[in-house]
C-alpha atoms as a PDB file:
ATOM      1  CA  UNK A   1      63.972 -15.475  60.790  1.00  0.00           C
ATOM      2  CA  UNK A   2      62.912 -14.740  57.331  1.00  0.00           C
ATOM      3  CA  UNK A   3      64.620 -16.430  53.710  1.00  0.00           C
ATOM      4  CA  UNK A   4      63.254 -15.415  50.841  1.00  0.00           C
ATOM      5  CA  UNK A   5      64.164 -16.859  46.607  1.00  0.00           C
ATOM      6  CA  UNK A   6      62.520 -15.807  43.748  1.00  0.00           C
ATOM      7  CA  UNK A   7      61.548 -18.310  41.503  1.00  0.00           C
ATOM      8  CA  UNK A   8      60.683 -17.991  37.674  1.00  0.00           C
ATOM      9  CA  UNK A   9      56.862 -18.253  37.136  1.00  0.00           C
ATOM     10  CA  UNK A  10      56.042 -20.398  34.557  1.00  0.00           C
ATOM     11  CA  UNK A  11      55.025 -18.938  30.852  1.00  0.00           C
ATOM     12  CA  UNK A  12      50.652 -19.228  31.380  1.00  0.00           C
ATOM     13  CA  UNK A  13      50.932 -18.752  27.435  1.00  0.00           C
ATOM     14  CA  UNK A  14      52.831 -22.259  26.984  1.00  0.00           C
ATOM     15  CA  UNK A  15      52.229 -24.194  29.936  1.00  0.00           C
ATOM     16  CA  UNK A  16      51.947 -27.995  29.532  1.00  0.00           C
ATOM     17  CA  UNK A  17      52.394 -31.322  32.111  1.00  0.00           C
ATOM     18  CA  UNK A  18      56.046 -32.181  32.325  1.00  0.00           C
ATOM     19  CA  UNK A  19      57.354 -35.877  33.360  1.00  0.00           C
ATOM     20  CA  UNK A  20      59.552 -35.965  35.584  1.00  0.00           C
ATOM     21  CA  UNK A  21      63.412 -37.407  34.481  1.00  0.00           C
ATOM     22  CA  UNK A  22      64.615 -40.062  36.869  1.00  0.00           C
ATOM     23  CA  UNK A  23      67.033 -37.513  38.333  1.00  0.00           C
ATOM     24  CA  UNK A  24      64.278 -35.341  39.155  1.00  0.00           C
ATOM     25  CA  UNK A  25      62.280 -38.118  40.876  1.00  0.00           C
ATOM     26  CA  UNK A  26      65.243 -39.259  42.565  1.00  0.00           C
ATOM     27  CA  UNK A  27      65.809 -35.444  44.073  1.00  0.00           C
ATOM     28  CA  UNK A  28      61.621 -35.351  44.832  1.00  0.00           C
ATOM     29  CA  UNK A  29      61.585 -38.666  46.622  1.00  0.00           C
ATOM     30  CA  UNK A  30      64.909 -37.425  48.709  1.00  0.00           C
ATOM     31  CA  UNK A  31      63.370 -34.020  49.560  1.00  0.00           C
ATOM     32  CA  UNK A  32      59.350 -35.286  49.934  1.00  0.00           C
ATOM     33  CA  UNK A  33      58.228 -38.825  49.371  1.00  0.00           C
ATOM     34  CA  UNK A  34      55.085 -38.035  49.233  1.00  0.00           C
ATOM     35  CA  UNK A  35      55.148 -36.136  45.901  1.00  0.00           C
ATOM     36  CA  UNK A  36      55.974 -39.249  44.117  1.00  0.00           C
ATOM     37  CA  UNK A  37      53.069 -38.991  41.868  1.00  0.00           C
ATOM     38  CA  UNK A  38      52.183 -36.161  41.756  1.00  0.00           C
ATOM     39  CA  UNK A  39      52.339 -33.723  38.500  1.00  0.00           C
ATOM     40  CA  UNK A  40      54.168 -30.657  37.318  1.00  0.00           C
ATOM     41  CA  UNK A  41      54.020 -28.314  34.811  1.00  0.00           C
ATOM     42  CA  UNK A  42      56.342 -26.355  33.144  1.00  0.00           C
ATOM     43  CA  UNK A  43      56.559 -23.310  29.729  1.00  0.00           C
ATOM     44  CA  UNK A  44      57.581 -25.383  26.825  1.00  0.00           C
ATOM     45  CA  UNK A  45      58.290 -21.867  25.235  1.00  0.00           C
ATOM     46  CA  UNK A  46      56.640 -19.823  23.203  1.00  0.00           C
ATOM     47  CA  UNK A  47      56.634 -16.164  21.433  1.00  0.00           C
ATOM     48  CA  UNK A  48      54.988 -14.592  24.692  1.00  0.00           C
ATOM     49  CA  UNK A  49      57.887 -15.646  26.723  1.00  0.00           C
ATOM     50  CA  UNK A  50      60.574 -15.402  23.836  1.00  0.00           C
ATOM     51  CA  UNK A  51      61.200 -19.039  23.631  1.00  0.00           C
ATOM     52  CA  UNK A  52      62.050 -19.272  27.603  1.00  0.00           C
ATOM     53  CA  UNK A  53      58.748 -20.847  29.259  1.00  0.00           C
ATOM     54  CA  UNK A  54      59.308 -18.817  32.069  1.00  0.00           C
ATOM     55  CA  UNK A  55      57.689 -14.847  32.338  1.00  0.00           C
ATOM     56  CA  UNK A  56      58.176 -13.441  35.108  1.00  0.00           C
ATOM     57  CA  UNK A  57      59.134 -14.322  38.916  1.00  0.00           C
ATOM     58  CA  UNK A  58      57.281 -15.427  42.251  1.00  0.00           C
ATOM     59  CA  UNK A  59      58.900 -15.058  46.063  1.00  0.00           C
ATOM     60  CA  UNK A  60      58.887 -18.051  47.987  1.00  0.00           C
ATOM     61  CA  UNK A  61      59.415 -17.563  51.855  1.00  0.00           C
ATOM     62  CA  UNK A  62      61.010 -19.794  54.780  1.00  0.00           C
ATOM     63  CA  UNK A  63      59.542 -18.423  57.992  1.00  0.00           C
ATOM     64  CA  UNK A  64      60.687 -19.345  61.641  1.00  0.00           C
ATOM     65  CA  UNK A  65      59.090 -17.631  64.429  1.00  0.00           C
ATOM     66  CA  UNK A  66      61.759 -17.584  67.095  1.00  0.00           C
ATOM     67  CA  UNK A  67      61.352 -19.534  70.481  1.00  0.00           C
ATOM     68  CA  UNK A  68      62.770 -19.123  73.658  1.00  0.00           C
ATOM     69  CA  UNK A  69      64.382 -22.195  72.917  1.00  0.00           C
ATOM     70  CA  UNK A  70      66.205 -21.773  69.799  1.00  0.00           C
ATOM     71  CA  UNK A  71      67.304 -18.269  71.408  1.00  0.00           C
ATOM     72  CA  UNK A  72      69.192 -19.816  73.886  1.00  0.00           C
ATOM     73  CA  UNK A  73      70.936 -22.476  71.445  1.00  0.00           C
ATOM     74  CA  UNK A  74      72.049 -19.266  69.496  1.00  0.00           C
ATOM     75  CA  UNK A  75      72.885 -17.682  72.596  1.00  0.00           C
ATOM     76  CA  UNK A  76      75.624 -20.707  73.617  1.00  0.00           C
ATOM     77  CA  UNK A  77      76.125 -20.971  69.760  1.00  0.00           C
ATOM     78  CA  UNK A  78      75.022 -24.718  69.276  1.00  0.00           C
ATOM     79  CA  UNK A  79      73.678 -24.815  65.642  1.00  0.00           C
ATOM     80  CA  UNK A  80      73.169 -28.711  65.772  1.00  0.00           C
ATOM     81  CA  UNK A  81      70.681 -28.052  68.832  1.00  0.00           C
ATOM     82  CA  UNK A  82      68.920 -25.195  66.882  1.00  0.00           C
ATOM     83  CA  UNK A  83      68.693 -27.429  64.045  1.00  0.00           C
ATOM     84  CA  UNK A  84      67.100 -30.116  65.866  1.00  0.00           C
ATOM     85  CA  UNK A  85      64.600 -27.159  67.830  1.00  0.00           C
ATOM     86  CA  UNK A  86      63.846 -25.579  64.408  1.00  0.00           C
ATOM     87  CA  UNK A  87      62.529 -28.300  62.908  1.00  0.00           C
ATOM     88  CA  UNK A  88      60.205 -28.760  65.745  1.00  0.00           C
ATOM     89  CA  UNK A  89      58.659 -25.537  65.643  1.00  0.00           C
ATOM     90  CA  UNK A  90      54.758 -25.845  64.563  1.00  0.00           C
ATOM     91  CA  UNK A  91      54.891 -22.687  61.643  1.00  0.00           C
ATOM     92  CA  UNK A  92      58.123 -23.488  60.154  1.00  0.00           C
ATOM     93  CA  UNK A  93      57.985 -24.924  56.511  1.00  0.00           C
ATOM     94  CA  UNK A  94      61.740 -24.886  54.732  1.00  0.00           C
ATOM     95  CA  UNK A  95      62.416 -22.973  52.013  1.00  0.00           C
ATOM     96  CA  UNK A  96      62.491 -25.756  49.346  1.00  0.00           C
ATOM     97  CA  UNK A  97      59.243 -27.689  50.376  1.00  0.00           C
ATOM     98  CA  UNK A  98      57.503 -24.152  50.202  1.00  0.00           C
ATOM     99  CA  UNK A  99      59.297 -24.192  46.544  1.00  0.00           C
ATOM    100  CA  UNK A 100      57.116 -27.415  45.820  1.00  0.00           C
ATOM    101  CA  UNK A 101      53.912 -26.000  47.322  1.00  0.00           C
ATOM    102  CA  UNK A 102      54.440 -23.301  44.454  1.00  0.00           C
ATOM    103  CA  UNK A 103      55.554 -26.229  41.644  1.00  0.00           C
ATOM    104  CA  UNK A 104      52.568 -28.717  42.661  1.00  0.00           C
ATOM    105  CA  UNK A 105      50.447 -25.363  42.357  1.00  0.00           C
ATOM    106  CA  UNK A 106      52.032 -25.388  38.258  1.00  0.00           C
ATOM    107  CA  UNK A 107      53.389 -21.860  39.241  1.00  0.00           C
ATOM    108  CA  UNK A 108      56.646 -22.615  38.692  1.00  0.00           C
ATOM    109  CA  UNK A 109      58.355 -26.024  37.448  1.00  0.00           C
ATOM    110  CA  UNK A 110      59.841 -28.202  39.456  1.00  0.00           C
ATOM    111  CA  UNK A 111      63.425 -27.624  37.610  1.00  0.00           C
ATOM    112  CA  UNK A 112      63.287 -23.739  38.614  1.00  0.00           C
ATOM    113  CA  UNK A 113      63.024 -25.386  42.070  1.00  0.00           C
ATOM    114  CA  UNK A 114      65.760 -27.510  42.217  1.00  0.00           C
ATOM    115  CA  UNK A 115      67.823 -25.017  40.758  1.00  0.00           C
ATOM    116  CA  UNK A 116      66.845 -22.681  43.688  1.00  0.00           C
ATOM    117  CA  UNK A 117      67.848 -25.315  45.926  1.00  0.00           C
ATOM    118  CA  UNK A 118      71.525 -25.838  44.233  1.00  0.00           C
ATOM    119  CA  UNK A 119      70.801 -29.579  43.433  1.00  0.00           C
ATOM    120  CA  UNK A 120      71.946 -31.617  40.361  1.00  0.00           C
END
């Protein structure tokens, strides 16, 4: 099973360290604790990107290989068991912490992600 977002790539042009509002650390410390410190970047906007900080887009991927397991709980079409299975799964990595792997990277900023994800 394959999700895929595009995300908009941050403006290289204008790029600069963003601090995080408290909203935003709030909706980090939900999703990852272990970000807490950690920081972003983001296009403060610029000529290059006409005024956006944002030029052009990146994919970001949620892959999970399929089990026998999670077969059978969409076989008997128990989505709370497949739930439970799918996080267990060694490869799987959910679509918004593979957002943040992008963000942390200064890719993309972290509001691009949590507007991917449909939060705040």
């Amino acid at each position: 099973v394959i999700a895929q977002r595009l995300v908009r790539r941050n403006c290289e042009k204008c790029l600069t360290t963003y601090e995080l509002t408290e909203a935003e650390r709030v909706w980090l410390s939900a999703v990852d604790p272990k970000l807490d410190h950690t920081t972003f970047k983001h296009g403060t906007g610029c000529t290059y990107c006409h005024q956006t900080g944002y030029l052009g887009r990146i994919p970001v991927f949620e892959i999970l290989p399929m089990t026998p397991e999670l077969i059978d709980a969409l076989r008997i079409d128990d989505i709370s068991q497949f739930i439970k299975l799918a996080k267990d799964v060694p490869l799987y990595r959910p679509l918004v912490l593979s957002a943040l792997d992008v963000a942390t990277a200064g890719i993309t900023s972290i509001q691009e992600v949590i507007r991917m994800a449909g939060e705040i």
